[in-house]
Every structure is written in C-alpha cells, then in structure tokens.
N, C-alpha and C. Protein backbone atom coordinates (compact mmCIF):
# COMPACT_ATOMS: atom_id res chain seq x y z
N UNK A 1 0.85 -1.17 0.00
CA UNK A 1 0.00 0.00 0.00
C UNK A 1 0.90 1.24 0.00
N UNK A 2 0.46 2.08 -0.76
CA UNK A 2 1.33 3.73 -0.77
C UNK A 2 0.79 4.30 -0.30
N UNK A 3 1.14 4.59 1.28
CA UNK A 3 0.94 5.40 1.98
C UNK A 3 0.88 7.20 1.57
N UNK A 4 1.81 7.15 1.40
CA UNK A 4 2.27 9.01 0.54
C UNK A 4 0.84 9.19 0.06
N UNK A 5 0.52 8.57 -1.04
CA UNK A 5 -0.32 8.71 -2.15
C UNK A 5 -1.52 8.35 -1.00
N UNK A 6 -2.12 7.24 -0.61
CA UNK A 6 -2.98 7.76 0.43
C UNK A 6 -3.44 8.91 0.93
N UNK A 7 -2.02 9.05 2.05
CA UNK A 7 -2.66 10.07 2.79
C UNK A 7 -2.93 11.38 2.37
N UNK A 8 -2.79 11.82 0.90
CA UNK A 8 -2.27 13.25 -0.09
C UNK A 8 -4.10 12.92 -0.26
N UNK A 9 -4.66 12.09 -0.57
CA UNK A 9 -5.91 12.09 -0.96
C UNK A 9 -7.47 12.00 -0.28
N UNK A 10 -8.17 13.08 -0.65
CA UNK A 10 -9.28 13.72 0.25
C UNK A 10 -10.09 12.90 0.75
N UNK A 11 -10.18 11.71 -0.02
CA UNK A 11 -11.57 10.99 0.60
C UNK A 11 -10.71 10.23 1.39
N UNK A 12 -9.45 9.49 1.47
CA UNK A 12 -8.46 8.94 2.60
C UNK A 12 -9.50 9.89 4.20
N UNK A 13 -9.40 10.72 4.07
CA UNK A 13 -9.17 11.88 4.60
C UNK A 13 -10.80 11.51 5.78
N UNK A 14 -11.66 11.83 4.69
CA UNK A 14 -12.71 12.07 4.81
C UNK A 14 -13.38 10.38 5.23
N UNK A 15 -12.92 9.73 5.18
CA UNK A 15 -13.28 8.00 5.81
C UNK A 15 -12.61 7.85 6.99
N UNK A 16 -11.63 8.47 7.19
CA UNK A 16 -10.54 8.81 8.83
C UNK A 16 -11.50 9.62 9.68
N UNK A 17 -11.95 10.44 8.93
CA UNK A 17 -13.02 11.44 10.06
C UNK A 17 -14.19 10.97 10.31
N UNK A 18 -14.69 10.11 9.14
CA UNK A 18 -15.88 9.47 9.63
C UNK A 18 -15.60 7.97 10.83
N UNK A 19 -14.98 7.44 10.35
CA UNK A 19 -14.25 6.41 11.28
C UNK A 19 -14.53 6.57 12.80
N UNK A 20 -13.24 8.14 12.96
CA UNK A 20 -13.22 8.47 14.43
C UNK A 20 -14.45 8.97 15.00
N UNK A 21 -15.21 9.56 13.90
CA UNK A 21 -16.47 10.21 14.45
C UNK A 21 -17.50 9.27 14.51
N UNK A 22 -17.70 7.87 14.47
CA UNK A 22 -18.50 6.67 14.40
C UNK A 22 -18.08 6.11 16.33
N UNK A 23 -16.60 6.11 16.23
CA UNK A 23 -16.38 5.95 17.43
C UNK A 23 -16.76 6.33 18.71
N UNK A 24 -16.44 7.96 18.47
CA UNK A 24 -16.42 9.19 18.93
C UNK A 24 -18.28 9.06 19.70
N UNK A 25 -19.00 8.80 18.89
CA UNK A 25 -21.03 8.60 18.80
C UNK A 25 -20.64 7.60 19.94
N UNK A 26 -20.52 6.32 19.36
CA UNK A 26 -20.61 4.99 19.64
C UNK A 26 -20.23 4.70 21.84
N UNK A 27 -18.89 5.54 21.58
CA UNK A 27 -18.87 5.01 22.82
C UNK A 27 -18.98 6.38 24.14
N UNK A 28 -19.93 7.76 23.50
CA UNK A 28 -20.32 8.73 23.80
C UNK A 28 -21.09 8.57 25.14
N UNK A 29 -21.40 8.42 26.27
CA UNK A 29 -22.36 8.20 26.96
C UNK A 29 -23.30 8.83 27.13
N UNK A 30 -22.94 10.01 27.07
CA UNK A 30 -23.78 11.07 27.21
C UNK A 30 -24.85 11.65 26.52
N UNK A 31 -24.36 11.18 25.02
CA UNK A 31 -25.22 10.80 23.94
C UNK A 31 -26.66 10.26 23.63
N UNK A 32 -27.62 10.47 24.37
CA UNK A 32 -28.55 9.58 24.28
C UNK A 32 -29.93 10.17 23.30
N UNK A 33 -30.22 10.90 22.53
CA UNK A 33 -30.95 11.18 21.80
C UNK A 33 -30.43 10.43 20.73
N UNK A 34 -31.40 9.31 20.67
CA UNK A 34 -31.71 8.55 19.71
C UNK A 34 -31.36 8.22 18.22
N UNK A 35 -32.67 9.26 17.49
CA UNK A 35 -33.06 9.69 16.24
C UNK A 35 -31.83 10.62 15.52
N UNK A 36 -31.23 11.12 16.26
CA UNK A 36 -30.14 12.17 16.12
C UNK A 36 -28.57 11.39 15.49
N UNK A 37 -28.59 10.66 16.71
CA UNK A 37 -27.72 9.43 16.76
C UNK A 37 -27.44 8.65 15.58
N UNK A 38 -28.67 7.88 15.25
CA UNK A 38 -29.05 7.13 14.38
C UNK A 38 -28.56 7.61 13.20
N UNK A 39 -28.79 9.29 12.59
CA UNK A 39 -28.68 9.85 11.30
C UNK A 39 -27.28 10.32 11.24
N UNK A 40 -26.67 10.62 12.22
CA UNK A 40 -25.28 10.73 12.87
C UNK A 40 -24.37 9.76 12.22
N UNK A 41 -24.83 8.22 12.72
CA UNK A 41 -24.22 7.22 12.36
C UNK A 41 -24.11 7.04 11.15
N UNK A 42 -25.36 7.30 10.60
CA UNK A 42 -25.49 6.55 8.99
C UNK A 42 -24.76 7.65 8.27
N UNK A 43 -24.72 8.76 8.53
CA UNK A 43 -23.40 9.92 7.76
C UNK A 43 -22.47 9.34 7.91
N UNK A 44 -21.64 9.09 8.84
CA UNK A 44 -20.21 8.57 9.21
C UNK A 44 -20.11 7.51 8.70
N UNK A 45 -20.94 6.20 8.43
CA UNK A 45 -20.60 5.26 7.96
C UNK A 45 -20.67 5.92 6.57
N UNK A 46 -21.35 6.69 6.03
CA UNK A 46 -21.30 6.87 4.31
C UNK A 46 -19.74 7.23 4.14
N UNK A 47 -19.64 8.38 4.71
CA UNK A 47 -18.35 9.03 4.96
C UNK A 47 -16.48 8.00 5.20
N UNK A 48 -17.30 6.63 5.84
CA UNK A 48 -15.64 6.06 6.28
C UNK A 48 -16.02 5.04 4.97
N UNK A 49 -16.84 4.07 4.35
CA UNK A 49 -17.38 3.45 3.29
C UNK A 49 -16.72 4.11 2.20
N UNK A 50 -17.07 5.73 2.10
CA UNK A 50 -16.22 6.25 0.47
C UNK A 50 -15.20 6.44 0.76
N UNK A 51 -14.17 6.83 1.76
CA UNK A 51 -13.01 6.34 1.94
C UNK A 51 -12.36 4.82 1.74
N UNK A 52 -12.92 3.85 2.14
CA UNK A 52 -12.32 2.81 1.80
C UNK A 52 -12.23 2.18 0.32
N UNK A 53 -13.66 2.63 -0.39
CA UNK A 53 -13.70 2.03 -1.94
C UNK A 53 -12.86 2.93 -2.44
N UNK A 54 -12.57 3.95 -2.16
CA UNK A 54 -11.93 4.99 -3.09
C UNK A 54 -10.54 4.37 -3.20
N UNK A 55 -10.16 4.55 -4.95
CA UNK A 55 -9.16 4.54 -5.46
C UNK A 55 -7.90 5.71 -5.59
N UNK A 56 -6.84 5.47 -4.39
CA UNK A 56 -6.18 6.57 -3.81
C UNK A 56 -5.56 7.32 -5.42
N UNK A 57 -5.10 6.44 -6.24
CA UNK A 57 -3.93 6.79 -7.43
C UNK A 57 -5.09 7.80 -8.29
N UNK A 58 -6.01 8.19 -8.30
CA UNK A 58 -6.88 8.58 -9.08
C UNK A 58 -7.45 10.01 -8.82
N UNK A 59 -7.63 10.93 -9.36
CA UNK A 59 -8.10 12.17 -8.43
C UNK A 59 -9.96 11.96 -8.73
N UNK A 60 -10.51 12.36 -7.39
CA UNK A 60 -11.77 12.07 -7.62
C UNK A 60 -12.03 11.00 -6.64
N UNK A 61 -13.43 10.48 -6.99
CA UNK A 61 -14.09 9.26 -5.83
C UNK A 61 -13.32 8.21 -7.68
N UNK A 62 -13.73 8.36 -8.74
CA UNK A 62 -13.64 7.48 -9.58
C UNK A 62 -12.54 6.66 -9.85
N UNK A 63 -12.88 5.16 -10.20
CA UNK A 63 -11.38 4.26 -11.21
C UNK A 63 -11.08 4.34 -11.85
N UNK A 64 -9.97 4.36 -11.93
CA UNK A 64 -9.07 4.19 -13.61
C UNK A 64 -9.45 3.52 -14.61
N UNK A 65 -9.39 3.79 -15.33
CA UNK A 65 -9.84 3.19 -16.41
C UNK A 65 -9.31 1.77 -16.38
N UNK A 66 -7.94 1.61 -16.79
CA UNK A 66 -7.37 0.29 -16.20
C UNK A 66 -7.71 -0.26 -14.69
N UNK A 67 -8.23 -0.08 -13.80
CA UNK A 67 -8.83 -0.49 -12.72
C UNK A 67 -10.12 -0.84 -13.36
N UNK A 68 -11.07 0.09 -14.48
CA UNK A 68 -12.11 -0.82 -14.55
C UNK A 68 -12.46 -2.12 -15.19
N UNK A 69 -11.28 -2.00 -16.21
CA UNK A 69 -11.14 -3.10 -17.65
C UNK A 69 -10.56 -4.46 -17.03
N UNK A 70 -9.66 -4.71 -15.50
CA UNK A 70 -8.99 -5.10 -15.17
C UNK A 70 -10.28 -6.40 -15.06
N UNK A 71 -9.78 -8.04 -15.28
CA UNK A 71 -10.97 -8.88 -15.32
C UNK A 71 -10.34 -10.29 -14.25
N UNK A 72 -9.27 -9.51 -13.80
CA UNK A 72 -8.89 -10.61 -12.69
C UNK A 72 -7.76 -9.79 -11.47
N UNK A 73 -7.57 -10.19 -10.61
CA UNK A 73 -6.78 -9.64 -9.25
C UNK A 73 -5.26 -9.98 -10.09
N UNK A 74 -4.79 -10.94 -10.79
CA UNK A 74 -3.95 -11.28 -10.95
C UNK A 74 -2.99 -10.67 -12.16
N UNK A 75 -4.14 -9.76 -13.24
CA UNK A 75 -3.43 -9.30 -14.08
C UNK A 75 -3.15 -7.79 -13.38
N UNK A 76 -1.98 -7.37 -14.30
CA UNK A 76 -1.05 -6.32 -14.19
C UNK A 76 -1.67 -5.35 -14.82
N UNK A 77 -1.45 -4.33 -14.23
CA UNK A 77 -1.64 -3.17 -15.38
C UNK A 77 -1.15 -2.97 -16.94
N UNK A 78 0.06 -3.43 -16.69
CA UNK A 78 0.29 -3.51 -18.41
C UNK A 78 -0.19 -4.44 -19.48
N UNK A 79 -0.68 -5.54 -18.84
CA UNK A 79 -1.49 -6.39 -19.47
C UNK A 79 -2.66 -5.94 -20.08
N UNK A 80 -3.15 -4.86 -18.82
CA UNK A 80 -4.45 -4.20 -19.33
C UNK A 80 -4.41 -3.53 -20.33
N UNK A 81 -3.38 -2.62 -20.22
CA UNK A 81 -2.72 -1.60 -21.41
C UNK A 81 -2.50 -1.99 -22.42
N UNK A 82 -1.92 -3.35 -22.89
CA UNK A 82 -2.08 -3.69 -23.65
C UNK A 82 -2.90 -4.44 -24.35
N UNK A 83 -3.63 -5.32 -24.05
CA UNK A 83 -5.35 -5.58 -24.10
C UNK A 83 -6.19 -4.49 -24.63
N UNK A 84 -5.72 -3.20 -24.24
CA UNK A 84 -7.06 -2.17 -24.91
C UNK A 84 -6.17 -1.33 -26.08
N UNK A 85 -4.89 -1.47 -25.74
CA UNK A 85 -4.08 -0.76 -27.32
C UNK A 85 -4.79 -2.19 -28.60
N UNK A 86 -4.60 -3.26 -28.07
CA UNK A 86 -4.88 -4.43 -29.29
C UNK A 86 -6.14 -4.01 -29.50
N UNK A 87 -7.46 -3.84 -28.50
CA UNK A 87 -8.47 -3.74 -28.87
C UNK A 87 -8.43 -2.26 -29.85
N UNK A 88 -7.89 -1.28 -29.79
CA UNK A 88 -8.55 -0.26 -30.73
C UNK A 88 -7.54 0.08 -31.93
N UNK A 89 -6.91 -0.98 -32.24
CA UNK A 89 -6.40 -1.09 -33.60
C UNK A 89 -7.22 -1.38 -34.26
C-alpha cells in the first residue's frame, strides 16, 4: 500500500473522520438522543465506506480506467494496457 499517495488524498481523509467520528457517537455516553444518533451514524458510515472504496492513485471518488477493464486480481496493469491498445487497432 502507498501510503504518501494515500494520505495526499481527500476521501483517505474524509473515511478517517468518519471512522473516528462513528467511534467518537458509539462510545459517547452522554449521547442519548436517539433519532439524532441514528442519522449521525449513517453519515459517518457513508463518509468512512467512500473512503475505503476509493481509489487513492486517481483524483476524484472514480477508477481508472485500467482499474475498470482489469478482469482478474492477478493481471497487471500492463497487461491491461495492452489488451485495450490491441483492442482499438
């Protein structure tokens, strides 16, 4: 994992804050309004969720193109690259 490149990127960012702030609710005691809570939570989980799918190398929430074409864990990127140069000859 590339850390650098991680941590440079916003939604990294923004799934760290939801994270701590899930915690932060969770083990709150004082906290006890409900309904509040509840809508609280379900932000923060949206919030730490698009942090984790997010593709750090990419600017944006979106994949690479080669991240999307990719049709197994095992091929390489240049495989891909070249797979779609053959395809648009």
């Amino acid at each position: 994992m590339n850390w650098k490149i991680r941590l440079q990127n916003y939604a990294f960012w923004v799934g760290v804050i939801g994270l701590v702030g899930m915690v932060v609710v969770y083990f709150s005691p004082g906290f006890d309004f409900t309904p509040v809570k509840e809508i609280l939570m379900a932000a923060l989980t949206l919030c730490a969720m698009l942090g984790i799918v997010t593709d750090p190398t990419t600017s944006g929430v979106a994949d690479s193109k080669v991240s999307e074409e990719k049709m197994s864990i095992n091929e390489t990127a240049e495989d891909v690259v070249k797979k779609m140069q053959e395809e648009n000859k």
